[in-house]
C-alpha atoms as a PDB file:
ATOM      1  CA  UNK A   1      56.087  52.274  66.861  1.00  0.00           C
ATOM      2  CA  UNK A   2      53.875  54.882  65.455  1.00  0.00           C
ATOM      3  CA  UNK A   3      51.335  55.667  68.565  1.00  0.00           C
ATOM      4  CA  UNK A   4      51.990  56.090  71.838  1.00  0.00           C
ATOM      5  CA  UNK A   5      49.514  54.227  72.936  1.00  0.00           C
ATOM      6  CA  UNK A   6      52.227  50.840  71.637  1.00  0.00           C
ATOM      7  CA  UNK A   7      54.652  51.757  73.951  1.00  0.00           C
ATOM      8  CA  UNK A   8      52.176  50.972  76.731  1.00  0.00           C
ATOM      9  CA  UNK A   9      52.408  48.211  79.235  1.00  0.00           C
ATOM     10  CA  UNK A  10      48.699  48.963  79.882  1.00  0.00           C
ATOM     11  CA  UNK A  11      47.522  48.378  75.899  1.00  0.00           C
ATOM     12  CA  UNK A  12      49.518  44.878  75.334  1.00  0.00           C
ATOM     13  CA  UNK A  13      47.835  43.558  78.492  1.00  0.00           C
ATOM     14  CA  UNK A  14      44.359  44.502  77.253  1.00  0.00           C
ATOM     15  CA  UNK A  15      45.125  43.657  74.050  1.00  0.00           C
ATOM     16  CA  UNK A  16      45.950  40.073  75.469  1.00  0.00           C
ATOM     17  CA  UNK A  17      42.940  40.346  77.561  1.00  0.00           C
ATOM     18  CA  UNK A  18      40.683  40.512  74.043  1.00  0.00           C
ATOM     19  CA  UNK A  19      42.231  37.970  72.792  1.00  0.00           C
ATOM     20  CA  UNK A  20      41.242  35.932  75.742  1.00  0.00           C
ATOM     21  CA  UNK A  21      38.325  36.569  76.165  1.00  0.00           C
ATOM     22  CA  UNK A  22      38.024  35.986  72.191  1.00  0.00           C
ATOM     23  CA  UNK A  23      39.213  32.490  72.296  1.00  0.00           C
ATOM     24  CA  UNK A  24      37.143  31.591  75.953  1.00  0.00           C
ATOM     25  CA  UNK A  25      33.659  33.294  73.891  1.00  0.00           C
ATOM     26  CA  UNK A  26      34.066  30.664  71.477  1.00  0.00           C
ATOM     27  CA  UNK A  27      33.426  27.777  73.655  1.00  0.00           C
ATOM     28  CA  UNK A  28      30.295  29.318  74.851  1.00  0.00           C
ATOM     29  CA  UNK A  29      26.541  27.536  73.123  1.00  0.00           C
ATOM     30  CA  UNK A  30      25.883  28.564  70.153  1.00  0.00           C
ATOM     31  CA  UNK A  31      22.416  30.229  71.524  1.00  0.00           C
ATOM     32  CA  UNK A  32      25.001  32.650  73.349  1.00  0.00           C
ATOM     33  CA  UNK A  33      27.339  33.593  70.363  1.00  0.00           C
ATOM     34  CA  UNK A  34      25.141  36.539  69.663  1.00  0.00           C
ATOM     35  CA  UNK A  35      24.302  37.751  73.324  1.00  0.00           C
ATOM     36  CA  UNK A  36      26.630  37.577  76.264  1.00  0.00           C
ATOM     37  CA  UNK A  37      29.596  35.877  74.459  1.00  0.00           C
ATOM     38  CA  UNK A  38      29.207  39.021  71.670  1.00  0.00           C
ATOM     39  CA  UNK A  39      28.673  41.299  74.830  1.00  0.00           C
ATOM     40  CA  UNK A  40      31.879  40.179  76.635  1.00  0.00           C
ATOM     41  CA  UNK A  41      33.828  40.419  73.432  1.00  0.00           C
ATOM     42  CA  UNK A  42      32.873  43.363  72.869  1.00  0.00           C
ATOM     43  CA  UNK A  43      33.824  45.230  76.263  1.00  0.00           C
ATOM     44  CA  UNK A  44      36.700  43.497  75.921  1.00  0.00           C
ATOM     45  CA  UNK A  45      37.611  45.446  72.524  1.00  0.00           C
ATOM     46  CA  UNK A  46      36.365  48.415  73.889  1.00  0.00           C
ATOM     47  CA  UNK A  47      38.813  48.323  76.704  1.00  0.00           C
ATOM     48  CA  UNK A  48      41.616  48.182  73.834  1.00  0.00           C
ATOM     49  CA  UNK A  49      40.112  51.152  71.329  1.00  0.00           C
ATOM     50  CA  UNK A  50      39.050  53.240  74.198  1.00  0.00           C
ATOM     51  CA  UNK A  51      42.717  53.324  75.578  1.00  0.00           C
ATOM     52  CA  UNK A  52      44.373  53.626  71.842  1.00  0.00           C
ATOM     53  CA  UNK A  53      41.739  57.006  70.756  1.00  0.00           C
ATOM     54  CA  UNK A  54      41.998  58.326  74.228  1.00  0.00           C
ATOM     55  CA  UNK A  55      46.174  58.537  73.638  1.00  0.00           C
ATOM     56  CA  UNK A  56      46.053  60.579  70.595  1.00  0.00           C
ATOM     57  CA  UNK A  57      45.804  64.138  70.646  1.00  0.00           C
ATOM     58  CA  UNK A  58      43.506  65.042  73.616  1.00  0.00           C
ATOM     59  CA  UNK A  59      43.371  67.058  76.579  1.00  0.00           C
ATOM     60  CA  UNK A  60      44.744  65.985  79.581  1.00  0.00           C
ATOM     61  CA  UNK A  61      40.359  66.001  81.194  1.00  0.00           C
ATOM     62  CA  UNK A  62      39.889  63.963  77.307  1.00  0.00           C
ATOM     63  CA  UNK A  63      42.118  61.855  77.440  1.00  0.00           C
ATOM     64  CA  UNK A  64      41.040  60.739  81.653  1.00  0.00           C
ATOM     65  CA  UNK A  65      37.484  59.879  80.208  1.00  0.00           C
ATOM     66  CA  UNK A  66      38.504  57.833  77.653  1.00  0.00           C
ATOM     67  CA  UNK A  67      40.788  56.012  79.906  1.00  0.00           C
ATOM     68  CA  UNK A  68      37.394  55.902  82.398  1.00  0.00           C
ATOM     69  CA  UNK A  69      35.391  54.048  79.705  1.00  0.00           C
ATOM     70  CA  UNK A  70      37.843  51.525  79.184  1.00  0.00           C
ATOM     71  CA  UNK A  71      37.943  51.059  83.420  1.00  0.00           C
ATOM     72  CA  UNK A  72      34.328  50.590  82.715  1.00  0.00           C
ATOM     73  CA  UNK A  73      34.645  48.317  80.274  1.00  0.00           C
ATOM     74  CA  UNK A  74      36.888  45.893  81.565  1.00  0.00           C
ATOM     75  CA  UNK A  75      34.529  46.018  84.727  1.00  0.00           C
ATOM     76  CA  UNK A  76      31.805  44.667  82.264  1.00  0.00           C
ATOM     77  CA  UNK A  77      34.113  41.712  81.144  1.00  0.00           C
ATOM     78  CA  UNK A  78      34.668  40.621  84.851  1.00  0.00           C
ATOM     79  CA  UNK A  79      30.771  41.182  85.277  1.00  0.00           C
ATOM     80  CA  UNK A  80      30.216  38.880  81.473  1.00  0.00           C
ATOM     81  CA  UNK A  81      32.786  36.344  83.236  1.00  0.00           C
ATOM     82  CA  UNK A  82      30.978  35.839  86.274  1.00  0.00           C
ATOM     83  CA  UNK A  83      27.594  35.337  84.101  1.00  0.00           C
ATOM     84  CA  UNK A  84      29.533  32.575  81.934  1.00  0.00           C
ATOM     85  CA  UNK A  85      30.734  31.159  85.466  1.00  0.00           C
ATOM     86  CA  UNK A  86      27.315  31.292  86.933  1.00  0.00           C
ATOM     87  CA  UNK A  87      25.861  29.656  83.593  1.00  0.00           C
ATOM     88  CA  UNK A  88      28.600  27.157  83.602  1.00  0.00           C
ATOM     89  CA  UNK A  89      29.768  28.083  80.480  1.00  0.00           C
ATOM     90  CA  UNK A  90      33.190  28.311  82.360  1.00  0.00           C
ATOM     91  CA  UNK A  91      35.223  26.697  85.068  1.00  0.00           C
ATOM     92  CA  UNK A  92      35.221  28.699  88.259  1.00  0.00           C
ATOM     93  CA  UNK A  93      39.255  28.479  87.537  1.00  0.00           C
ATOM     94  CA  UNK A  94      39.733  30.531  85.220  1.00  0.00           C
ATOM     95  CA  UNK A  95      40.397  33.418  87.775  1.00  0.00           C
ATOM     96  CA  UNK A  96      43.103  31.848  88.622  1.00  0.00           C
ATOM     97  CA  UNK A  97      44.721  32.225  85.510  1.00  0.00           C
ATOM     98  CA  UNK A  98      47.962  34.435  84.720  1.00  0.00           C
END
């Protein structure tokens, strides 16, 4: 692997997390494809990028605040997924999920 950031536990699980949250987005109405299911996806990705560019050649302080926007971005996918529960977009399960 090329990047460090591959090597890390961390990255395949938010990696898996996007694709999720891909996959869940796409059973939302279509009058919510281009607002919170676009939104969730979104933070989802960002969660990914922000912990790949924040691995490569930064400062230790860098490299803590990329890591902090991705925190804060997963943080908005819980928040997205308790919208889509709320709207009933989604079962109320799916926390339980693995």
């Amino acid at each position: 692997m090329a990047f460090r950031f591959e090597d890390w536990k961390v990255w395949h699980m938010a990696v898996d997390l996007s694709n999720e949250i891909d996959l869940l987005a796409k059973s939302f109405p279509a009058d919510e494809r281009f607002s919170l299911a676009s939104q969730m996806k979104r933070a989802a990705d960002s969660v990914v990028l922000n912990i790949a560019e924040g691995s490569t050649g930064q400062t230790k302080p860098e490299f803590r605040r990329f890591l902090n926007i991705a925190l804060r971005s997963a943080v908005e996918v819980v928040a997205c997924l308790y919208l889509a529960i709320k709207r009933k977009y989604i079962n109320p399960d799916i926390s339980d999920k693995n």
